[in-house]
PDB file of N, CA and C in Angstrom:
ATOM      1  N   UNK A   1      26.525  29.535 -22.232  1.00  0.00           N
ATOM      2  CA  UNK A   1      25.228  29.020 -22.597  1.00  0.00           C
ATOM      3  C   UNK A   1      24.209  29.471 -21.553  1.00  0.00           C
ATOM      4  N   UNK A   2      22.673  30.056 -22.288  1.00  0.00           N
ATOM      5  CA  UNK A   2      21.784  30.328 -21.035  1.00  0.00           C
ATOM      6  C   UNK A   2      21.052  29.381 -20.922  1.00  0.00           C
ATOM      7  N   UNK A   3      20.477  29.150 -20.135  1.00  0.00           N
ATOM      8  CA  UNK A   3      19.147  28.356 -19.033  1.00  0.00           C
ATOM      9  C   UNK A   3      18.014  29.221 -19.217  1.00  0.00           C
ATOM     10  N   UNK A   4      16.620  28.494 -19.428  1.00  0.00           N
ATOM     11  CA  UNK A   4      15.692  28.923 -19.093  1.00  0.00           C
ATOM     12  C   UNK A   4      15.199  28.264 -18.560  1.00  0.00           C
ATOM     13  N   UNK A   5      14.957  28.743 -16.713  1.00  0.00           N
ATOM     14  CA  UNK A   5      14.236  28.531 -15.692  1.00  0.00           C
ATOM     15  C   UNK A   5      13.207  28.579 -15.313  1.00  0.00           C
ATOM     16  N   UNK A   6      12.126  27.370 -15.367  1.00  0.00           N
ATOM     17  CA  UNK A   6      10.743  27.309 -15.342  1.00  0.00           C
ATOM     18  C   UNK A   6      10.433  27.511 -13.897  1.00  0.00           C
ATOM     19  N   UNK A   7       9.035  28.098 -13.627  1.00  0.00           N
ATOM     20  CA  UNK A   7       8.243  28.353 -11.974  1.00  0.00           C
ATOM     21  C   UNK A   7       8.209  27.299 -11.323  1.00  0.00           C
ATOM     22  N   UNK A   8       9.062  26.354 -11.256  1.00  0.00           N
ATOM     23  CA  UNK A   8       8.820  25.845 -10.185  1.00  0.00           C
ATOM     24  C   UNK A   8       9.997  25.579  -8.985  1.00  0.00           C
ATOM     25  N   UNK A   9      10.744  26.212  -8.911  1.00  0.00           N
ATOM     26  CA  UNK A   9      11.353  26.204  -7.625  1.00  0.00           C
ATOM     27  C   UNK A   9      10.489  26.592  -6.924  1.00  0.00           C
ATOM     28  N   UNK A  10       9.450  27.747  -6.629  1.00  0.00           N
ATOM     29  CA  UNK A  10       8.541  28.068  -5.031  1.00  0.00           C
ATOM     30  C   UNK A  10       7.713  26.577  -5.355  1.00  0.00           C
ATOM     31  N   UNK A  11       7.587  26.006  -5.865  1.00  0.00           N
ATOM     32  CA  UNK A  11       6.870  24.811  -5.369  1.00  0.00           C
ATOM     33  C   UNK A  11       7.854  23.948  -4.907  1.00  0.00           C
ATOM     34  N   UNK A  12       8.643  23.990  -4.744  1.00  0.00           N
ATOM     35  CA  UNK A  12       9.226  22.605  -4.303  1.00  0.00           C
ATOM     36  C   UNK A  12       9.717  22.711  -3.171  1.00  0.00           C
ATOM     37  N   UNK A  13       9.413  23.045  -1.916  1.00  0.00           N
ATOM     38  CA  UNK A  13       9.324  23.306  -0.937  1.00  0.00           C
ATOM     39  C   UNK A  13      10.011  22.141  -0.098  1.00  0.00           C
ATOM     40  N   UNK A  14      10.029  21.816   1.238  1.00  0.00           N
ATOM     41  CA  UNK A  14      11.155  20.961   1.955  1.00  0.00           C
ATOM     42  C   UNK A  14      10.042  19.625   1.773  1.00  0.00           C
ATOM     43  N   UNK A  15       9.016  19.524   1.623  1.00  0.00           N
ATOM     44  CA  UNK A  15       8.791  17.689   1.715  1.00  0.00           C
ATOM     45  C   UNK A  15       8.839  17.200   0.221  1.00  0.00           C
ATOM     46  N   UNK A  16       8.625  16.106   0.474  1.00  0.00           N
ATOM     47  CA  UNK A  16       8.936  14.781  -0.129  1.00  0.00           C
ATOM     48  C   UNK A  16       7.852  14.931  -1.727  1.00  0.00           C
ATOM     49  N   UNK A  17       6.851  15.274  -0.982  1.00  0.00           N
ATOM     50  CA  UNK A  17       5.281  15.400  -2.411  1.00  0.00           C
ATOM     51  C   UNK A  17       5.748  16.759  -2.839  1.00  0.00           C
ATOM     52  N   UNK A  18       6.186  17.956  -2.384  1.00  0.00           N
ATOM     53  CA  UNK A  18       6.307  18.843  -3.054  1.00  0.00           C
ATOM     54  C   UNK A  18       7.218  19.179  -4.011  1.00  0.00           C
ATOM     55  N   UNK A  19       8.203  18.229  -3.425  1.00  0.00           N
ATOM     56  CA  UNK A  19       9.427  17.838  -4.634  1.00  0.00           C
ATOM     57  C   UNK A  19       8.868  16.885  -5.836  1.00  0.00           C
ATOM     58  N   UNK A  20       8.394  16.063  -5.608  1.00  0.00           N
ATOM     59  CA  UNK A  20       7.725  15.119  -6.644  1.00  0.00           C
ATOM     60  C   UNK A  20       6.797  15.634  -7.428  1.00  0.00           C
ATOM     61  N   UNK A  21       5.948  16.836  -6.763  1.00  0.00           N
ATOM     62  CA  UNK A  21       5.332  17.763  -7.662  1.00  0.00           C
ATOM     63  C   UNK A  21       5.982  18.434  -8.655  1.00  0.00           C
ATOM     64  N   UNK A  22       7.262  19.265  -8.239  1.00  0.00           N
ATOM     65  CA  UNK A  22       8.053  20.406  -8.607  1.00  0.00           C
ATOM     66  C   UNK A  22       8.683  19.591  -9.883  1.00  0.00           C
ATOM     67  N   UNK A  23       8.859  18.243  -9.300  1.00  0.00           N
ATOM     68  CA  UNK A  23       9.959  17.497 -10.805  1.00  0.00           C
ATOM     69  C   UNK A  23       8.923  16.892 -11.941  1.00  0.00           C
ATOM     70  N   UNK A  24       7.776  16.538 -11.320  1.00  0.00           N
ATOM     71  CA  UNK A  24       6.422  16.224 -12.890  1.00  0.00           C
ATOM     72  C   UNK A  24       6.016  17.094 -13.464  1.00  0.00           C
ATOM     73  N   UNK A  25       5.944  18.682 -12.593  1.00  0.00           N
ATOM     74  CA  UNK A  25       5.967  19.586 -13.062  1.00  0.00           C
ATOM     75  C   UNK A  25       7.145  20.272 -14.172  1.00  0.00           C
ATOM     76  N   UNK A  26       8.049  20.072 -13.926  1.00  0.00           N
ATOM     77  CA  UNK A  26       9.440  20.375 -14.517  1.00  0.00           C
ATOM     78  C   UNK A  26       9.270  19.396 -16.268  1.00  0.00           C
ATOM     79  N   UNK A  27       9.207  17.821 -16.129  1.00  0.00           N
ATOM     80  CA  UNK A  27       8.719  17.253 -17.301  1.00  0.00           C
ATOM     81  C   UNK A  27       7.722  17.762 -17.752  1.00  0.00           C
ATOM     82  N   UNK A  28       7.018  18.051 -17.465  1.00  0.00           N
ATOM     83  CA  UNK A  28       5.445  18.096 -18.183  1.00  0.00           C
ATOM     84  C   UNK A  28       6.149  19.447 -19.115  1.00  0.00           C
ATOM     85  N   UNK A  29       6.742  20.911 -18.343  1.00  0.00           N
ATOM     86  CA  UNK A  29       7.020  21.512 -19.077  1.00  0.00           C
ATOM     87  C   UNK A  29       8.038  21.794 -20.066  1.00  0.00           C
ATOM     88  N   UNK A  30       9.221  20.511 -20.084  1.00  0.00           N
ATOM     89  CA  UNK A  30      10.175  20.204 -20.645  1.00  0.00           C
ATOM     90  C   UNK A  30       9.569  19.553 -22.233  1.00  0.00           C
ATOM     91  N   UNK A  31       8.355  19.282 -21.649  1.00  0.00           N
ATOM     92  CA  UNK A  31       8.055  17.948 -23.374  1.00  0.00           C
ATOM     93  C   UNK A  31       7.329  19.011 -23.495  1.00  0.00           C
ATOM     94  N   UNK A  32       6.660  20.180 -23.316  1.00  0.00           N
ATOM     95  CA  UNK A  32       6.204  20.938 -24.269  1.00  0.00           C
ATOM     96  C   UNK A  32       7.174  22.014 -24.565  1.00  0.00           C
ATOM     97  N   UNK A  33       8.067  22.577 -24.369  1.00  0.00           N
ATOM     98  CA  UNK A  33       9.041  23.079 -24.840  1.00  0.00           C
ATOM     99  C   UNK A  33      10.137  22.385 -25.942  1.00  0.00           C
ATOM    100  N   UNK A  34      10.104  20.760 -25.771  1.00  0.00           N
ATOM    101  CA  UNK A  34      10.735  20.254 -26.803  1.00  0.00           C
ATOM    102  C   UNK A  34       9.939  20.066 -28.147  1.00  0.00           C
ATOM    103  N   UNK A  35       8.534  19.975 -27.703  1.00  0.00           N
ATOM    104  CA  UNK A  35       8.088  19.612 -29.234  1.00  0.00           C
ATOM    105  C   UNK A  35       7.953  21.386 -29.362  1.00  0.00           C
ATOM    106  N   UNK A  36       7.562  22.100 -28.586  1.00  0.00           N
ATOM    107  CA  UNK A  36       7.617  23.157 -29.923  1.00  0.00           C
ATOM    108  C   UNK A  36       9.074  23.417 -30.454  1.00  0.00           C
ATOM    109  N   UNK A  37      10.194  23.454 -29.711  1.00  0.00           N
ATOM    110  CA  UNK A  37      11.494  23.442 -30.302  1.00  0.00           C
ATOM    111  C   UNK A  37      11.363  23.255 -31.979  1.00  0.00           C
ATOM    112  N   UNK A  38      10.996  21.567 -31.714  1.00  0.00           N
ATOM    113  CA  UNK A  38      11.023  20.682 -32.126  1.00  0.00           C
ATOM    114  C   UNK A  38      10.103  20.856 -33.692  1.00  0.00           C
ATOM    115  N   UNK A  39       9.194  21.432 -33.898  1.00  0.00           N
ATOM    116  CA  UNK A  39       8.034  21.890 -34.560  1.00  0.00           C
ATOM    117  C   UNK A  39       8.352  23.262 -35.335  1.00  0.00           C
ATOM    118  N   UNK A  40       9.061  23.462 -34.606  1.00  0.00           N
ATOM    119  CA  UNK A  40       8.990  25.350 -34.909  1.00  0.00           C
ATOM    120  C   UNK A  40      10.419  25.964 -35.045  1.00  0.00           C
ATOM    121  N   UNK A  41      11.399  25.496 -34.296  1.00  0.00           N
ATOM    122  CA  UNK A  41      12.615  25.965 -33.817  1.00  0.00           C
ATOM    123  C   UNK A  41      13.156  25.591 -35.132  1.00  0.00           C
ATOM    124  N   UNK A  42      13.464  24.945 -36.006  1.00  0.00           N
ATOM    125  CA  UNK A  42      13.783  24.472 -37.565  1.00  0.00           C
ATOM    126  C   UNK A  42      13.752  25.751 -38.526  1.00  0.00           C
ATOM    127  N   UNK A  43      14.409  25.563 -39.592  1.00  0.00           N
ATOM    128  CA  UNK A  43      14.237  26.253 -40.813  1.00  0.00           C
ATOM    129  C   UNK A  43      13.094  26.666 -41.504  1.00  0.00           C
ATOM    130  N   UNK A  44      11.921  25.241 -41.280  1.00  0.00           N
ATOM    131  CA  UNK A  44      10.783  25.625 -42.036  1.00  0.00           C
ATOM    132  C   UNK A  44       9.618  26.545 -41.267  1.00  0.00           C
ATOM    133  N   UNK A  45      10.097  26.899 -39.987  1.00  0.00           N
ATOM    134  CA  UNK A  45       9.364  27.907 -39.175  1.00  0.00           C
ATOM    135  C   UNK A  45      10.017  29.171 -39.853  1.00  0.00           C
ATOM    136  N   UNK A  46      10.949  29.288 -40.436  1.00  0.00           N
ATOM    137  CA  UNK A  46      11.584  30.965 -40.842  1.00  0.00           C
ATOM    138  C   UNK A  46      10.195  31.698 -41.102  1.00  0.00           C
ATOM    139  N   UNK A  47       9.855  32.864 -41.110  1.00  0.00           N
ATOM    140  CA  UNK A  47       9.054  34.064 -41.825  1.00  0.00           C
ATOM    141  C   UNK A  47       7.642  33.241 -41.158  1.00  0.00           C
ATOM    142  N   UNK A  48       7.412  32.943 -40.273  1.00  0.00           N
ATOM    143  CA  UNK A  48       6.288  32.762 -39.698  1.00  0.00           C
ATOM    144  C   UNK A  48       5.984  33.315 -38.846  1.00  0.00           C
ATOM    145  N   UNK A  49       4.521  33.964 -38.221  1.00  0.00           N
ATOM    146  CA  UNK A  49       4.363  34.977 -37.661  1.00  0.00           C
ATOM    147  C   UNK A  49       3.732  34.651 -35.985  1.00  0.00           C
ATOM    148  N   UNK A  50       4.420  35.232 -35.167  1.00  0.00           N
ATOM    149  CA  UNK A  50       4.311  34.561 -33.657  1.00  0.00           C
ATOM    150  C   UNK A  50       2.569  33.731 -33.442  1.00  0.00           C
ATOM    151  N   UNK A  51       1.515  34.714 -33.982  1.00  0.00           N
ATOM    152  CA  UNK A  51       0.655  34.271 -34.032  1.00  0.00           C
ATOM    153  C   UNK A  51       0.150  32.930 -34.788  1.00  0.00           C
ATOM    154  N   UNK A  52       0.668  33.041 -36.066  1.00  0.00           N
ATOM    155  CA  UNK A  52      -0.207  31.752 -36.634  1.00  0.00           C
ATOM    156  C   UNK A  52       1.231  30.397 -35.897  1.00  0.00           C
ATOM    157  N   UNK A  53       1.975  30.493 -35.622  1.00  0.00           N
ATOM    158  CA  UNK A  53       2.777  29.490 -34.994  1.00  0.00           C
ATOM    159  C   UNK A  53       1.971  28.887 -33.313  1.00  0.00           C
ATOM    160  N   UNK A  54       1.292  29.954 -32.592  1.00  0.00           N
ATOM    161  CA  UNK A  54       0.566  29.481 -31.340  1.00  0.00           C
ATOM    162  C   UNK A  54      -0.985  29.108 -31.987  1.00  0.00           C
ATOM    163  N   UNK A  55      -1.260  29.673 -33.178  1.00  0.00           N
ATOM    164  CA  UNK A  55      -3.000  29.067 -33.633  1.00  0.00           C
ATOM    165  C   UNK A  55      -2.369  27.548 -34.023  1.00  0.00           C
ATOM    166  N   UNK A  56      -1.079  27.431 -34.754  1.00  0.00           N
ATOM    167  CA  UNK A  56      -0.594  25.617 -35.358  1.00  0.00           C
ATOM    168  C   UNK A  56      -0.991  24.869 -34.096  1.00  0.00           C
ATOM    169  N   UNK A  57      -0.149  25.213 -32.943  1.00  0.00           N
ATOM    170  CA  UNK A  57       0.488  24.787 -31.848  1.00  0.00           C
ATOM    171  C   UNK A  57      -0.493  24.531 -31.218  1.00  0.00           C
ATOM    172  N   UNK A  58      -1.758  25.132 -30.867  1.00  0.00           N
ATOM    173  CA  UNK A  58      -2.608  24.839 -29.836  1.00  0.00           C
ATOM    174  C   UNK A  58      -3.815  23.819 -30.356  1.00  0.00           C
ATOM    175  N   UNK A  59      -3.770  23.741 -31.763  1.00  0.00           N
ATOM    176  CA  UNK A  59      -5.063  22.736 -32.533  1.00  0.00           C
ATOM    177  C   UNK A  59      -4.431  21.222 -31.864  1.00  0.00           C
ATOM    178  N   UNK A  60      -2.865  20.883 -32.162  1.00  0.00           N
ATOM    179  CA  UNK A  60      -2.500  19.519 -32.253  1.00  0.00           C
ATOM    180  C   UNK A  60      -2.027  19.382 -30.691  1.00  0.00           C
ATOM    181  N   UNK A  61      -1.581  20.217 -30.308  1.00  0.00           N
ATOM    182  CA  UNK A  61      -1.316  20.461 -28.552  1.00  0.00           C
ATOM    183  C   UNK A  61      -1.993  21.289 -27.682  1.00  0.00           C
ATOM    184  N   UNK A  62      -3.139  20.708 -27.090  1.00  0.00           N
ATOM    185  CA  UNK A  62      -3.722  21.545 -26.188  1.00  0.00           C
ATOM    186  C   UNK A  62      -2.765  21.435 -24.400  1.00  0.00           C
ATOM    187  N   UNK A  63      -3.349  22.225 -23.812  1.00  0.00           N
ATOM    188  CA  UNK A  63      -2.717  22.027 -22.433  1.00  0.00           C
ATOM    189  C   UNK A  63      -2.831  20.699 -21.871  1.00  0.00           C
ATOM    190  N   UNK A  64      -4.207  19.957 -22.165  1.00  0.00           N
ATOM    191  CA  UNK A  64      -4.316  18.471 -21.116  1.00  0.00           C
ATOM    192  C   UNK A  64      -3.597  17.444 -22.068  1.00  0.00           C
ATOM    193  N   UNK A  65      -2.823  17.671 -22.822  1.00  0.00           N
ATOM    194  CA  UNK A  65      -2.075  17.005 -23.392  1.00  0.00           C
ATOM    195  C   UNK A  65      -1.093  16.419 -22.658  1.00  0.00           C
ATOM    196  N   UNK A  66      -0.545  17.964 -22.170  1.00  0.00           N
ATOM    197  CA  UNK A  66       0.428  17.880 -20.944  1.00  0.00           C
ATOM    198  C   UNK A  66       0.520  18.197 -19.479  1.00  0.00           C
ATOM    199  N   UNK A  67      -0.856  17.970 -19.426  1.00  0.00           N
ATOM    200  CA  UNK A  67      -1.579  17.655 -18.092  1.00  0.00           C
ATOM    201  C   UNK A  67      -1.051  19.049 -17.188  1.00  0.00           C
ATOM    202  N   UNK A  68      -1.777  19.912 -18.274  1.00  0.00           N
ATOM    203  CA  UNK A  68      -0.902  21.427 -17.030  1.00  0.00           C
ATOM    204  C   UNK A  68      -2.252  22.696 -17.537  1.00  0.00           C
ATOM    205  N   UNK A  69      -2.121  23.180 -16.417  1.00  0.00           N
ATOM    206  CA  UNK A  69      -3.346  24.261 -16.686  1.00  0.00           C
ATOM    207  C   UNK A  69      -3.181  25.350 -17.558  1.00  0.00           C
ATOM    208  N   UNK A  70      -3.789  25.968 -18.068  1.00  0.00           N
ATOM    209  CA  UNK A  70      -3.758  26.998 -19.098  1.00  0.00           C
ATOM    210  C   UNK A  70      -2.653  27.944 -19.120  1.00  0.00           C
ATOM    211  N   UNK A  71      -2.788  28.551 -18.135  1.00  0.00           N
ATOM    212  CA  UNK A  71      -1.579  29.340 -17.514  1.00  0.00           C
ATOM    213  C   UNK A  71      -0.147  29.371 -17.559  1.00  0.00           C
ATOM    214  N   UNK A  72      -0.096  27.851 -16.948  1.00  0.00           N
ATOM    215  CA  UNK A  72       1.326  27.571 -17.373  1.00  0.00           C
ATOM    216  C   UNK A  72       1.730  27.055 -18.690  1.00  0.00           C
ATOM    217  N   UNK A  73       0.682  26.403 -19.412  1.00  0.00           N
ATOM    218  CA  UNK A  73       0.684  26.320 -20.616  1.00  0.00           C
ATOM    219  C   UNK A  73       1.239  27.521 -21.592  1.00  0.00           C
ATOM    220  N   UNK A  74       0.286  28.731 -21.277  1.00  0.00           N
ATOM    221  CA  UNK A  74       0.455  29.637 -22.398  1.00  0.00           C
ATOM    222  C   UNK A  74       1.863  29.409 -22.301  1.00  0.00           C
ATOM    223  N   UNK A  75       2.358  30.523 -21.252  1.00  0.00           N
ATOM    224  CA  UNK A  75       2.945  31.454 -20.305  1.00  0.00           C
ATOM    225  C   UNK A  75       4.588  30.605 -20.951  1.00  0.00           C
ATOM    226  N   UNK A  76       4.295  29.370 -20.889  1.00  0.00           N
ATOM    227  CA  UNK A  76       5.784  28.522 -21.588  1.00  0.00           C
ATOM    228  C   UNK A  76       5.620  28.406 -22.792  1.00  0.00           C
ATOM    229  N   UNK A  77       4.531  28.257 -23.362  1.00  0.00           N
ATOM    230  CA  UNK A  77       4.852  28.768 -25.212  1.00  0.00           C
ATOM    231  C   UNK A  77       5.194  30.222 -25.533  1.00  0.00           C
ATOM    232  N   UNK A  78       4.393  30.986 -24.871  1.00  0.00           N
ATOM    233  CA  UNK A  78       4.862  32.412 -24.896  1.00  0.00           C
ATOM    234  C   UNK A  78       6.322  32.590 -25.251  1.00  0.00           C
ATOM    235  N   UNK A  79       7.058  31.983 -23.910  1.00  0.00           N
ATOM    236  CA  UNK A  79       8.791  32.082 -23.903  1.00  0.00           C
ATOM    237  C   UNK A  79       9.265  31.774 -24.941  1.00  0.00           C
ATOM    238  N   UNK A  80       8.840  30.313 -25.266  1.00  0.00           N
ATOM    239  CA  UNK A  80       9.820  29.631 -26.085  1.00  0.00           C
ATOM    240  C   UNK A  80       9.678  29.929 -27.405  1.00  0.00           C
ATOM    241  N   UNK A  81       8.726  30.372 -27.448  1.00  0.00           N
ATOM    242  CA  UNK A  81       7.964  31.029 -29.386  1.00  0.00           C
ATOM    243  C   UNK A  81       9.342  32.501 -29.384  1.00  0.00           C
ATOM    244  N   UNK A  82       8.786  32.907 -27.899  1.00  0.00           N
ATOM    245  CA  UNK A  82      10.245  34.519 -28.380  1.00  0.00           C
ATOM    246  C   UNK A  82      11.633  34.017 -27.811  1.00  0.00           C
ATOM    247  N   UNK A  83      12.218  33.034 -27.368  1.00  0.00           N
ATOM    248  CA  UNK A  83      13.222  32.517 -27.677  1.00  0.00           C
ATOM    249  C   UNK A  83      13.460  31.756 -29.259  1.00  0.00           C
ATOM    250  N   UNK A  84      12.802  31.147 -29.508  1.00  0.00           N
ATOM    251  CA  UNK A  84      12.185  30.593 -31.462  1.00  0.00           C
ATOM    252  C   UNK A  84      13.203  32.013 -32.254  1.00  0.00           C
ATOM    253  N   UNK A  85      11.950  33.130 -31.806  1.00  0.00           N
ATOM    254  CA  UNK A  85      12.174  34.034 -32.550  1.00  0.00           C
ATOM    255  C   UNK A  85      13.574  34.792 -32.601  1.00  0.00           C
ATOM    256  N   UNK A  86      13.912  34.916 -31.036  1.00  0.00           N
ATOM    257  CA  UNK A  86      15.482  35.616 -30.961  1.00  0.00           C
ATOM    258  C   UNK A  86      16.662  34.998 -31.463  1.00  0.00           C
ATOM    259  N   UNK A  87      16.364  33.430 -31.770  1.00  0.00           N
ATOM    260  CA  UNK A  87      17.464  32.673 -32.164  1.00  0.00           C
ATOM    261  C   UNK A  87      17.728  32.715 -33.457  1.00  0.00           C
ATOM    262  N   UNK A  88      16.541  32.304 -34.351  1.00  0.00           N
ATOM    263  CA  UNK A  88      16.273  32.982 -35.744  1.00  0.00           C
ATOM    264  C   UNK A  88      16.942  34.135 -36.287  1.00  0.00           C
ATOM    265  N   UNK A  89      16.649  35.414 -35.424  1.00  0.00           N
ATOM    266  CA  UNK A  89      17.179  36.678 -35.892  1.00  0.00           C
ATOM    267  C   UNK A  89      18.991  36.732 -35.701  1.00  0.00           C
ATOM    268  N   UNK A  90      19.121  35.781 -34.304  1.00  0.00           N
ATOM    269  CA  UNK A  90      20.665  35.738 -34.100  1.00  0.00           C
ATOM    270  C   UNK A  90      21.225  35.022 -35.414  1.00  0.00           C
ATOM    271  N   UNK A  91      20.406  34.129 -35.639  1.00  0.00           N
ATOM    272  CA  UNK A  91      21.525  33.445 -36.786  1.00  0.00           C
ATOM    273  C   UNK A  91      21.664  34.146 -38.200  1.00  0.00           C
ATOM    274  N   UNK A  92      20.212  34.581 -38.669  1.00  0.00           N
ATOM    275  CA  UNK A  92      19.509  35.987 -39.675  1.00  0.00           C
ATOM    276  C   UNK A  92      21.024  37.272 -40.034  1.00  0.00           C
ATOM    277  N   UNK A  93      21.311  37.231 -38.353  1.00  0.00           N
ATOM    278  CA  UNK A  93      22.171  38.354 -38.475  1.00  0.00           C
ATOM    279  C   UNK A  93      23.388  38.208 -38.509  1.00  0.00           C
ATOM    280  N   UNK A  94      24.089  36.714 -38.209  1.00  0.00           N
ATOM    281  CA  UNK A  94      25.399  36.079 -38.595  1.00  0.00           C
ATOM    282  C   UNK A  94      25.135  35.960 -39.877  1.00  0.00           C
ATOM    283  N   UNK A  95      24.256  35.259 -40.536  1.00  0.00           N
ATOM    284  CA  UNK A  95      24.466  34.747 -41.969  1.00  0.00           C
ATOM    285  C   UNK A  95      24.390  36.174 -43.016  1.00  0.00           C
ATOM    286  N   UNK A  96      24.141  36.988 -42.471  1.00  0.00           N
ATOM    287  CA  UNK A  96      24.558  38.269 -43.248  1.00  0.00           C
ATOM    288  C   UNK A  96      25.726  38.924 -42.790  1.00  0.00           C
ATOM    289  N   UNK A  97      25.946  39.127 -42.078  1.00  0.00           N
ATOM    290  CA  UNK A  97      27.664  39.599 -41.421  1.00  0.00           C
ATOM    291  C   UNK A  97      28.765  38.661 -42.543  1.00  0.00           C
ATOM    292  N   UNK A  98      28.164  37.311 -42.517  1.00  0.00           N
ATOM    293  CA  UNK A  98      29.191  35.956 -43.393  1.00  0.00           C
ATOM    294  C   UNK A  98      29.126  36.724 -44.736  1.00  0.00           C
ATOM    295  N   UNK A  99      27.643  36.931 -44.832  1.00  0.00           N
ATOM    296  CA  UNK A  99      27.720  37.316 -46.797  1.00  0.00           C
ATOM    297  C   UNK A  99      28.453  38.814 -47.103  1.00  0.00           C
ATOM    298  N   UNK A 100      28.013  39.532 -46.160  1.00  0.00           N
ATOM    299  CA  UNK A 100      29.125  41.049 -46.291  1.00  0.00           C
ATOM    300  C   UNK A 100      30.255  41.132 -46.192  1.00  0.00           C
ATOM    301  N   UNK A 101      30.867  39.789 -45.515  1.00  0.00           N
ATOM    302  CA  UNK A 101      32.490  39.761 -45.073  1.00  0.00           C
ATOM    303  C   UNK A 101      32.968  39.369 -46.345  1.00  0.00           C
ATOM    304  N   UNK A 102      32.259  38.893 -47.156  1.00  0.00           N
ATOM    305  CA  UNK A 102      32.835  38.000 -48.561  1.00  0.00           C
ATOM    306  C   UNK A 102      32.859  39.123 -49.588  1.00  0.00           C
TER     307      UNK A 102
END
């Protein structure tokens, strides 16, 4: 199984606030990676196009939603929209391997 590892290990540096930063930071970008999962990662996202999935995504979820600046905002929908997408095609390409084997 892979991990995807968000920027904040260089923040979390040896004190006490920078760790407490590094881990609100870590949630903040965990609940926006779950709702788009969550939104998008499903069946009824199939044949949808990277773009109109970040125009859905950004009307009902802006960044101060999740109290994080633009940047890191995009930059983690970015990922998780082309993880969305690579998982899709992985399964796309089992469920046809299944129907040719038959």
């Amino acid at each position: 199984m892979t991990y995807t590892v968000t920027r904040i290990a260089p923040e979390a540096l040896n004190t006490v606030e920078d760790l407490q930063k590094a881990r609100e930071l870590a949630l903040r970008l965990g609940a926006l990676r779950k709702d788009l999962w969550n939104r998008f990662g499903g069946i009824q996202a199939w044949g949808e196009k990277p773009n109109e999935v970040l125009k859905l995504f950004k009307i009902d979820n802006p960044p101060s939603k999740y109290l994080l600046d633009y940047k890191s905002w995009d930059k983690t929908v970015q990922q998780v929209i082309d993880d969305i997408l690579m998982t899709h095609a992985a399964v796309r390409e089992k469920v046809i391997r299944k129907i040719y084997s038959r």
